[in-house]
PDB file of N, CA and C in Angstrom:
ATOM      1  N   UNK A   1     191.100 226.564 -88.099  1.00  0.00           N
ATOM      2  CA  UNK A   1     189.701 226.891 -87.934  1.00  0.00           C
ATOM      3  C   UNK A   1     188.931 226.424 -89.160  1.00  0.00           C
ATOM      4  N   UNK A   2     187.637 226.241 -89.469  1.00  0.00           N
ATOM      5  CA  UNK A   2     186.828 225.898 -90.412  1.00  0.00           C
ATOM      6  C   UNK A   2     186.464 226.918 -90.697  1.00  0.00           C
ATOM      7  N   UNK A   3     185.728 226.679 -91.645  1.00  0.00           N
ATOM      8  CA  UNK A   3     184.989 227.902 -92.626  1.00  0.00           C
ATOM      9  C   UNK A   3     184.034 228.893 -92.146  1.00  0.00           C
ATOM     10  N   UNK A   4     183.462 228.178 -91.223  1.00  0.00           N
ATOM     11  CA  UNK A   4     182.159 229.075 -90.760  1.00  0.00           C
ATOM     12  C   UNK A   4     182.597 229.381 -88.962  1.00  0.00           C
ATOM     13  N   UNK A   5     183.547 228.445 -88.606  1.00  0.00           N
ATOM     14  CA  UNK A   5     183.828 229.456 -87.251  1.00  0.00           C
ATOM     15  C   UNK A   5     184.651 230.712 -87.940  1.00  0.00           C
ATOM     16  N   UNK A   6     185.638 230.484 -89.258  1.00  0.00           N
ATOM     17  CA  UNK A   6     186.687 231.523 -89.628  1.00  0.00           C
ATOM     18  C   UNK A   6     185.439 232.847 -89.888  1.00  0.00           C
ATOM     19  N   UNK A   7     184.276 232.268 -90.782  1.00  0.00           N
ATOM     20  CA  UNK A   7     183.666 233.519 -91.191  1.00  0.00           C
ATOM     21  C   UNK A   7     183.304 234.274 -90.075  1.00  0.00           C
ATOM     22  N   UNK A   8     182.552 233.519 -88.452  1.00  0.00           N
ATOM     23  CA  UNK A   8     182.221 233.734 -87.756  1.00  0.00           C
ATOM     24  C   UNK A   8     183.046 234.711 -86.853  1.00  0.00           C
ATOM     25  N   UNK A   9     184.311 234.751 -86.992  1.00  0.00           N
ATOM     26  CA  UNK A   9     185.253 235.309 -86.279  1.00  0.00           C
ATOM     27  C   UNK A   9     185.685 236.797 -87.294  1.00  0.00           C
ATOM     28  N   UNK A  10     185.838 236.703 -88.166  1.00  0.00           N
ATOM     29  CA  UNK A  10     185.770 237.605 -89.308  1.00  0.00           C
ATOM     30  C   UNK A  10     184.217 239.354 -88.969  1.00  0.00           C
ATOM     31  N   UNK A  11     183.656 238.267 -88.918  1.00  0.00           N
ATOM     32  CA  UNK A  11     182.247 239.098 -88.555  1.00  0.00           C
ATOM     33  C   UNK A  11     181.822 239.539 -87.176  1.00  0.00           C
ATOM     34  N   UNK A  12     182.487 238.999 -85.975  1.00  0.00           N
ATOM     35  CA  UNK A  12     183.083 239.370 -84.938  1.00  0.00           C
ATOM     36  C   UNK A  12     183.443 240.702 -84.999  1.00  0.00           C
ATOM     37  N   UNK A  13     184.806 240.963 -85.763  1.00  0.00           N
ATOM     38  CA  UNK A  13     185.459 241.495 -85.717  1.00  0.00           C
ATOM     39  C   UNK A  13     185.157 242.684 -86.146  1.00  0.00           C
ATOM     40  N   UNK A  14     184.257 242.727 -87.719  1.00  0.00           N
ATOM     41  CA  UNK A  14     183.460 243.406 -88.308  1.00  0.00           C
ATOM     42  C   UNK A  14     183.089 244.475 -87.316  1.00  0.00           C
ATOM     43  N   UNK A  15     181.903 243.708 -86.673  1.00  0.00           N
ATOM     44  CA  UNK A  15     181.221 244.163 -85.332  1.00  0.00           C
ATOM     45  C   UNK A  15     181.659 245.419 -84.720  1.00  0.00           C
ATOM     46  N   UNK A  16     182.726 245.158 -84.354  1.00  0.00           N
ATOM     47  CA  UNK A  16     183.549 245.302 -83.246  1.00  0.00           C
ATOM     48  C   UNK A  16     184.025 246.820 -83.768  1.00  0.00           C
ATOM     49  N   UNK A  17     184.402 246.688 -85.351  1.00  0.00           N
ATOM     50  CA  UNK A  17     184.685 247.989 -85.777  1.00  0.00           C
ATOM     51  C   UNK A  17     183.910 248.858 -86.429  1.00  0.00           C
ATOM     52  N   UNK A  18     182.701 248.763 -86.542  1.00  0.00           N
ATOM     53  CA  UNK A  18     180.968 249.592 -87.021  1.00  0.00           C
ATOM     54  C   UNK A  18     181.155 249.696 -85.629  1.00  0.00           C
ATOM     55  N   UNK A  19     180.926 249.170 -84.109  1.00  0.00           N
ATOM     56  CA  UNK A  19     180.679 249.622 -82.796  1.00  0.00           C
ATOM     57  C   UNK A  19     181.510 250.914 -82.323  1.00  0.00           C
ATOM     58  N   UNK A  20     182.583 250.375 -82.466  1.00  0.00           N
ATOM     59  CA  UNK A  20     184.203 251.298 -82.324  1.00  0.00           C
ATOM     60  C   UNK A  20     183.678 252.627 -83.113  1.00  0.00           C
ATOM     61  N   UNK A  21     183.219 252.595 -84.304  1.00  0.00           N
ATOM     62  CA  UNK A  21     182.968 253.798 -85.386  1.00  0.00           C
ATOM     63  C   UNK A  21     182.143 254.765 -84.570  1.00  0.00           C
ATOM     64  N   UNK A  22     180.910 254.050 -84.377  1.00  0.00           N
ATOM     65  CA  UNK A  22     180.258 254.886 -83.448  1.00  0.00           C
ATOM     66  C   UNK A  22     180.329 255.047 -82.469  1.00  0.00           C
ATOM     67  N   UNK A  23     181.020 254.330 -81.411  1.00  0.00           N
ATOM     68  CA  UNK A  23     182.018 255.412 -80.542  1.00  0.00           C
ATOM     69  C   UNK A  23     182.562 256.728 -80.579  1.00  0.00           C
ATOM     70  N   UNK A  24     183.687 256.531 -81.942  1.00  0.00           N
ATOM     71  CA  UNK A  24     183.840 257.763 -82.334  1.00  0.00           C
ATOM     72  C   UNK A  24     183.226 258.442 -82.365  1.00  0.00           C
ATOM     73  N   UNK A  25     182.116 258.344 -83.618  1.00  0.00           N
ATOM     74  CA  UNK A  25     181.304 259.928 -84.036  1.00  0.00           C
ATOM     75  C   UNK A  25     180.308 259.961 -82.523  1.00  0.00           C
ATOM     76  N   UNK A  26     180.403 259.195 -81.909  1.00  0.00           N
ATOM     77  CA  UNK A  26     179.299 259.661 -80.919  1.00  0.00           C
ATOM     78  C   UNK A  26     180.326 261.042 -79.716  1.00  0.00           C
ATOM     79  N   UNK A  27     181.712 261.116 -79.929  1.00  0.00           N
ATOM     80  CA  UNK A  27     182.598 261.003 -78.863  1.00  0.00           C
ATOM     81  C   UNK A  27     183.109 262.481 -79.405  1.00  0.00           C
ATOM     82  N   UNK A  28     182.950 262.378 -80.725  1.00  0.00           N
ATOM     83  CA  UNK A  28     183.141 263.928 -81.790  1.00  0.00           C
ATOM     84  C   UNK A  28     182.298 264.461 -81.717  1.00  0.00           C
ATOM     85  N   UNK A  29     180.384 264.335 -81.913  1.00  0.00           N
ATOM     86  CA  UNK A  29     179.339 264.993 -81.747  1.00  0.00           C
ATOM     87  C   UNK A  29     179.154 265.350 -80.441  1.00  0.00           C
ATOM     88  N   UNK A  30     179.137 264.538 -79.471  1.00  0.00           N
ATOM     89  CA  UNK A  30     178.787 264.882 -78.172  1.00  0.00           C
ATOM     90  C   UNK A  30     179.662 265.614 -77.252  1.00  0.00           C
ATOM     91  N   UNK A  31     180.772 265.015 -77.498  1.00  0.00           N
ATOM     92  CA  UNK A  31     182.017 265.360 -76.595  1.00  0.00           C
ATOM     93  C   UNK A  31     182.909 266.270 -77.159  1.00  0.00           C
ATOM     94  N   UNK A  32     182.905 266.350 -78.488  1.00  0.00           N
ATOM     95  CA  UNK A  32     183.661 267.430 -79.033  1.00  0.00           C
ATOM     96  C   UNK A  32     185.231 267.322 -79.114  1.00  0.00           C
ATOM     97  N   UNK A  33     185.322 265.731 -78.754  1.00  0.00           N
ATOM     98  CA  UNK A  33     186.903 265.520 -78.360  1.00  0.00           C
ATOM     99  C   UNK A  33     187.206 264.901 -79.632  1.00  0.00           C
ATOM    100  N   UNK A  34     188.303 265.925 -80.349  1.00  0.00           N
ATOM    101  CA  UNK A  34     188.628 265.563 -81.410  1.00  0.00           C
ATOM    102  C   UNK A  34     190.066 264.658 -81.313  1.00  0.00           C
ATOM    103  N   UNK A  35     190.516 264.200 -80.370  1.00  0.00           N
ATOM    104  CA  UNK A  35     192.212 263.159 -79.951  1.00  0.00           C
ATOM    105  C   UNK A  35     191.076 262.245 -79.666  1.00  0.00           C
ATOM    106  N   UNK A  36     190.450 262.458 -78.882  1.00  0.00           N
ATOM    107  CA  UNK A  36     189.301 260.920 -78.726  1.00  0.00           C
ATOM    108  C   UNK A  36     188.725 260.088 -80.091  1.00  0.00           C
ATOM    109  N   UNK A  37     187.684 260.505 -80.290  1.00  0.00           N
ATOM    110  CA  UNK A  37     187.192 260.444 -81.842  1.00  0.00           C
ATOM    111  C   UNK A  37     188.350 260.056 -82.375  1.00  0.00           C
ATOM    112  N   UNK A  38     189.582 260.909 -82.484  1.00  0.00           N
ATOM    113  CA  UNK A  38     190.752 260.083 -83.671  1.00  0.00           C
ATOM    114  C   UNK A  38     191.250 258.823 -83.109  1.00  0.00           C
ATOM    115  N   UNK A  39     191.161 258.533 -82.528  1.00  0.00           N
ATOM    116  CA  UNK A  39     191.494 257.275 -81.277  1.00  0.00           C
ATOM    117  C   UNK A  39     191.060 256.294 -81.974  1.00  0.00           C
ATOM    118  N   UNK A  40     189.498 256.382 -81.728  1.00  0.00           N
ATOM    119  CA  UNK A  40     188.536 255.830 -81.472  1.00  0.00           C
ATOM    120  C   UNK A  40     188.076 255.141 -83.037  1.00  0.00           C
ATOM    121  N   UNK A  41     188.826 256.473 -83.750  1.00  0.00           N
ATOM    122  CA  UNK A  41     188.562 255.982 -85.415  1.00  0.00           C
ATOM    123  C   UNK A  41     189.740 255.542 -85.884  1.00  0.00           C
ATOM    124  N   UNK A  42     190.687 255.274 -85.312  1.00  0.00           N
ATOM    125  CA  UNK A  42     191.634 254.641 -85.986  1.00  0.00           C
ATOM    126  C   UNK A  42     191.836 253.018 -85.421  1.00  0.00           C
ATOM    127  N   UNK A  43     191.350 252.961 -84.109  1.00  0.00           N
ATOM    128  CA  UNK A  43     190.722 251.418 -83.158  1.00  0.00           C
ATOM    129  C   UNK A  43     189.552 251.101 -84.331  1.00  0.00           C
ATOM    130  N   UNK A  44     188.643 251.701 -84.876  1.00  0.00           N
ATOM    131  CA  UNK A  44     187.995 251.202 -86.002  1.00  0.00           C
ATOM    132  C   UNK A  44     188.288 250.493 -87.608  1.00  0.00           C
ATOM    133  N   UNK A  45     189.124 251.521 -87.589  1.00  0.00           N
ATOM    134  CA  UNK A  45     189.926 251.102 -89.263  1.00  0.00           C
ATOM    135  C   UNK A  45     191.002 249.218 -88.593  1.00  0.00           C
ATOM    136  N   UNK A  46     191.523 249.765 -88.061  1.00  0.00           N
ATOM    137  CA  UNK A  46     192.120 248.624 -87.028  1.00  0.00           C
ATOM    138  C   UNK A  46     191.811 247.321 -87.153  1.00  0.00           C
ATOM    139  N   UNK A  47     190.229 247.208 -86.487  1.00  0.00           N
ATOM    140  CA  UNK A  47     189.317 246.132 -86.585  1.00  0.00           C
ATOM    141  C   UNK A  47     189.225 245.541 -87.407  1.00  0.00           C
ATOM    142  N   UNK A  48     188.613 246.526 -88.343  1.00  0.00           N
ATOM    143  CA  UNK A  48     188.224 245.863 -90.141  1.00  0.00           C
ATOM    144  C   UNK A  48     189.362 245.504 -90.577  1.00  0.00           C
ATOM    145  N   UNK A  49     190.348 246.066 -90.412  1.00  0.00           N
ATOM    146  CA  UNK A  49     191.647 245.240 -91.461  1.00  0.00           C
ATOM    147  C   UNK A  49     191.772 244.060 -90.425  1.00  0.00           C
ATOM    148  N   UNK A  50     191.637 244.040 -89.597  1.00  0.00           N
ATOM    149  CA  UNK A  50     191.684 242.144 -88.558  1.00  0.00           C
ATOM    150  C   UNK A  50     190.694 241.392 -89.136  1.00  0.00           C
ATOM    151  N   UNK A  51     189.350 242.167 -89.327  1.00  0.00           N
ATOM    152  CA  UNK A  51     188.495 241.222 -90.213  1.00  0.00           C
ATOM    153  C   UNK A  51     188.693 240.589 -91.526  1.00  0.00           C
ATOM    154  N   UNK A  52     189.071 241.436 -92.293  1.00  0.00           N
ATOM    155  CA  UNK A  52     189.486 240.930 -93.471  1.00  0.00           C
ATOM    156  C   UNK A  52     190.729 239.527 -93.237  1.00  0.00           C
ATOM    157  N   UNK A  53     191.763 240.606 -92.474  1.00  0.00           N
ATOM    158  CA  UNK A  53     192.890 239.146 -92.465  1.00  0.00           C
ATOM    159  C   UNK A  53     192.148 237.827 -91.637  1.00  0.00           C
ATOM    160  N   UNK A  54     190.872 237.991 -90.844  1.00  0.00           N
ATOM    161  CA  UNK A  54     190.691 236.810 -90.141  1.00  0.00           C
ATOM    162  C   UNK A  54     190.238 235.342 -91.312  1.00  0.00           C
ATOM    163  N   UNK A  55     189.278 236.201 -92.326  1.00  0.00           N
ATOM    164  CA  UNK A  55     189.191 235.258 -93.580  1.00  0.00           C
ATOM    165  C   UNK A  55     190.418 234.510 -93.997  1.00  0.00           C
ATOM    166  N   UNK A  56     191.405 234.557 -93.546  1.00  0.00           N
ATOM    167  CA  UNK A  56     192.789 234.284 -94.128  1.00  0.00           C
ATOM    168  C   UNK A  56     193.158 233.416 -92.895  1.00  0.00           C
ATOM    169  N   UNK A  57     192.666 233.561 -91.826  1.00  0.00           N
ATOM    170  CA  UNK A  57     193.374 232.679 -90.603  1.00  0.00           C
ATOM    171  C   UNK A  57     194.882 233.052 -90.015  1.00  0.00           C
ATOM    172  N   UNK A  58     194.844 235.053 -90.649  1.00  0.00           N
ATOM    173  CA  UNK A  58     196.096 235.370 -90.128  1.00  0.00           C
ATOM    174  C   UNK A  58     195.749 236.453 -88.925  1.00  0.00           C
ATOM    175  N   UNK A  59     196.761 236.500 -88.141  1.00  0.00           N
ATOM    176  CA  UNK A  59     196.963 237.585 -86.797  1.00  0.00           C
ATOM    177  C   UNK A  59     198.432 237.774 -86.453  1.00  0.00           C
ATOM    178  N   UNK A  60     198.648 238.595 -86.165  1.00  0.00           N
ATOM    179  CA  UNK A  60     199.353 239.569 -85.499  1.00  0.00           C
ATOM    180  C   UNK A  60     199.669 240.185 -84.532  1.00  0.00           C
ATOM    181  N   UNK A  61     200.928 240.220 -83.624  1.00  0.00           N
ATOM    182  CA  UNK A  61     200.681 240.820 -81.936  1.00  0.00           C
ATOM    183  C   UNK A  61     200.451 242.479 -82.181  1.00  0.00           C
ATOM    184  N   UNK A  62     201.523 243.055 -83.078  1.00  0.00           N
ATOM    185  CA  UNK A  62     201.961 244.239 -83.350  1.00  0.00           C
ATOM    186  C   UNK A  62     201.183 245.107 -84.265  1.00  0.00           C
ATOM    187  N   UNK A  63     200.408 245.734 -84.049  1.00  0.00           N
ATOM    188  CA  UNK A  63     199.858 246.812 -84.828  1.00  0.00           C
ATOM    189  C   UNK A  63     200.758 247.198 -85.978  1.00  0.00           C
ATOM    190  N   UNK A  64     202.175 247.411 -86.310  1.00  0.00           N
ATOM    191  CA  UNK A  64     202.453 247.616 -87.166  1.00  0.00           C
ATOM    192  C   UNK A  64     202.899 246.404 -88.256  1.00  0.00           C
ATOM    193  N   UNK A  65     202.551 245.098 -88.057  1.00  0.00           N
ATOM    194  CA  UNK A  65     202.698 243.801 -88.257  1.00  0.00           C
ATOM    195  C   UNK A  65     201.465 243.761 -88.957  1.00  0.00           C
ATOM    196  N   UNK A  66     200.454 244.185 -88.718  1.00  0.00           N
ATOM    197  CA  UNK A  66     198.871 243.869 -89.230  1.00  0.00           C
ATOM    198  C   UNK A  66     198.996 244.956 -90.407  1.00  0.00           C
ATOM    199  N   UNK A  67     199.275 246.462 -90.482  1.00  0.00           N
ATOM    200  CA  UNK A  67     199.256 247.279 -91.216  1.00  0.00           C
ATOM    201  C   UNK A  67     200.209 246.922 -92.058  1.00  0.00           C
ATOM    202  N   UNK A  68     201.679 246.523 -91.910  1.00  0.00           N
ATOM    203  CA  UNK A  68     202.079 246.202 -93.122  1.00  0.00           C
ATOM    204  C   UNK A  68     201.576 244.937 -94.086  1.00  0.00           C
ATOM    205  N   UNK A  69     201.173 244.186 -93.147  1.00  0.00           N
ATOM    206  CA  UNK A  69     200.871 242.829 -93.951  1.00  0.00           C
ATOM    207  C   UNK A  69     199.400 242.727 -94.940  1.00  0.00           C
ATOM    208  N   UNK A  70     198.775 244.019 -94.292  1.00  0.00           N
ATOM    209  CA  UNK A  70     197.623 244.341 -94.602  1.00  0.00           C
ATOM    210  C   UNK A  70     198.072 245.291 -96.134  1.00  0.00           C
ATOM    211  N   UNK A  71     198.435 246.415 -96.228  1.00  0.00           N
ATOM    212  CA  UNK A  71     198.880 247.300 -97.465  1.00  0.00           C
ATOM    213  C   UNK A  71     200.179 246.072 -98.431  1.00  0.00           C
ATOM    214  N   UNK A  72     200.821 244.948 -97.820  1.00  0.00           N
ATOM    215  CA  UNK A  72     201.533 244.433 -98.912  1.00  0.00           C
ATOM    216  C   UNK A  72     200.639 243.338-100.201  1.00  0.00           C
ATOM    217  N   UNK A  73     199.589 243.064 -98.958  1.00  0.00           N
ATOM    218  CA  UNK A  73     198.832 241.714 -99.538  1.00  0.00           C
ATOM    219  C   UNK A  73     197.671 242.664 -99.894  1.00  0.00           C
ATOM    220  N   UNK A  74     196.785 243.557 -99.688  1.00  0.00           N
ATOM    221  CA  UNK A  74     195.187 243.874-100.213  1.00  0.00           C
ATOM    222  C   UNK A  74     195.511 245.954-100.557  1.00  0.00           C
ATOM    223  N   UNK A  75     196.692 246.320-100.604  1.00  0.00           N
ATOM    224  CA  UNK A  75     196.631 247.130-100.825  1.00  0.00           C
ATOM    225  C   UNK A  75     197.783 247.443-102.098  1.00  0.00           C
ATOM    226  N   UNK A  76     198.673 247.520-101.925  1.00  0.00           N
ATOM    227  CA  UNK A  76     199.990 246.672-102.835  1.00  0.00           C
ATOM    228  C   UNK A  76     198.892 246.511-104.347  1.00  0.00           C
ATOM    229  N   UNK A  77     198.091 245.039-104.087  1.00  0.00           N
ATOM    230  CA  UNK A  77     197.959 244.622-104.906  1.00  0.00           C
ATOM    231  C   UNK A  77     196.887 244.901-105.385  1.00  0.00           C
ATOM    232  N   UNK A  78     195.909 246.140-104.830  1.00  0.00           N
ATOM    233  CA  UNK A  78     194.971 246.647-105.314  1.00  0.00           C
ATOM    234  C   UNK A  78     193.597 246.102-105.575  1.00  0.00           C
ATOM    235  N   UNK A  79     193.625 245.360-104.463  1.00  0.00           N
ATOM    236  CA  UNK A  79     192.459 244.399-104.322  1.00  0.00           C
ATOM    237  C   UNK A  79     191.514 245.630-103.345  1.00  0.00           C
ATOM    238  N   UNK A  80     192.243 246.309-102.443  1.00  0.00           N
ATOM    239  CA  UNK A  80     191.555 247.539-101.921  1.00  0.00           C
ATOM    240  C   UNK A  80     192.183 248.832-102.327  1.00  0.00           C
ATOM    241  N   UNK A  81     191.255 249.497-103.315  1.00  0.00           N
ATOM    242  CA  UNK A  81     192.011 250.895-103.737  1.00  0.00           C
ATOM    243  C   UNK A  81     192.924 251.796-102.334  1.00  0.00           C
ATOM    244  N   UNK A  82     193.685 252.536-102.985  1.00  0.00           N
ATOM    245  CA  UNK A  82     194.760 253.350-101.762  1.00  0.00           C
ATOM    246  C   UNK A  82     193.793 253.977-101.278  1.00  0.00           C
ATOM    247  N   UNK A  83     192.980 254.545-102.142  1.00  0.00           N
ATOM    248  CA  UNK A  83     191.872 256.294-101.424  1.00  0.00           C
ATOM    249  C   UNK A  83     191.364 255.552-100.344  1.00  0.00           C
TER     250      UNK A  83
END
């Protein structure tokens, strides 16, 4: 990919997980469903770490493939604090 479809896809993704977010809190305020909302906020956190790796031109089938590769490379190395 090039630079500006990669950013473009990156920010996609972004999107996708600010939308997802408010899903959640809309799904916790309104609905009161707190397994929903956690769903819904962890499909968020999700996203953004795809965004970040999309800058990189990397993906993953496996959810636990993205999370490790994600905490070895930007967390590990403290490029994103643990908190």
């Amino acid at each position: 990919m090039d630079k500006e479809t990669t950013i473009n896809f990156s920010e996609y993704r972004l999107q996708k997980a600010k939308d997802t977010l408010n899903t959640s809190e809309f799904i916790l305020k309104e609905l009161q469903d707190y397994t929903g909302a956690n769903n819904r906020a962890y499909y968020a956190i999700f996203y953004a770490i795809k965004a970040v790796l999309a800058l990189e031109n990397k993906d993953f089938k496996r959810h636990k493939d993205v999370i490790a590769y994600f905490n070895k490379e930007y967390i590990n190395t403290e490029i994103f604090p643990r908190k």
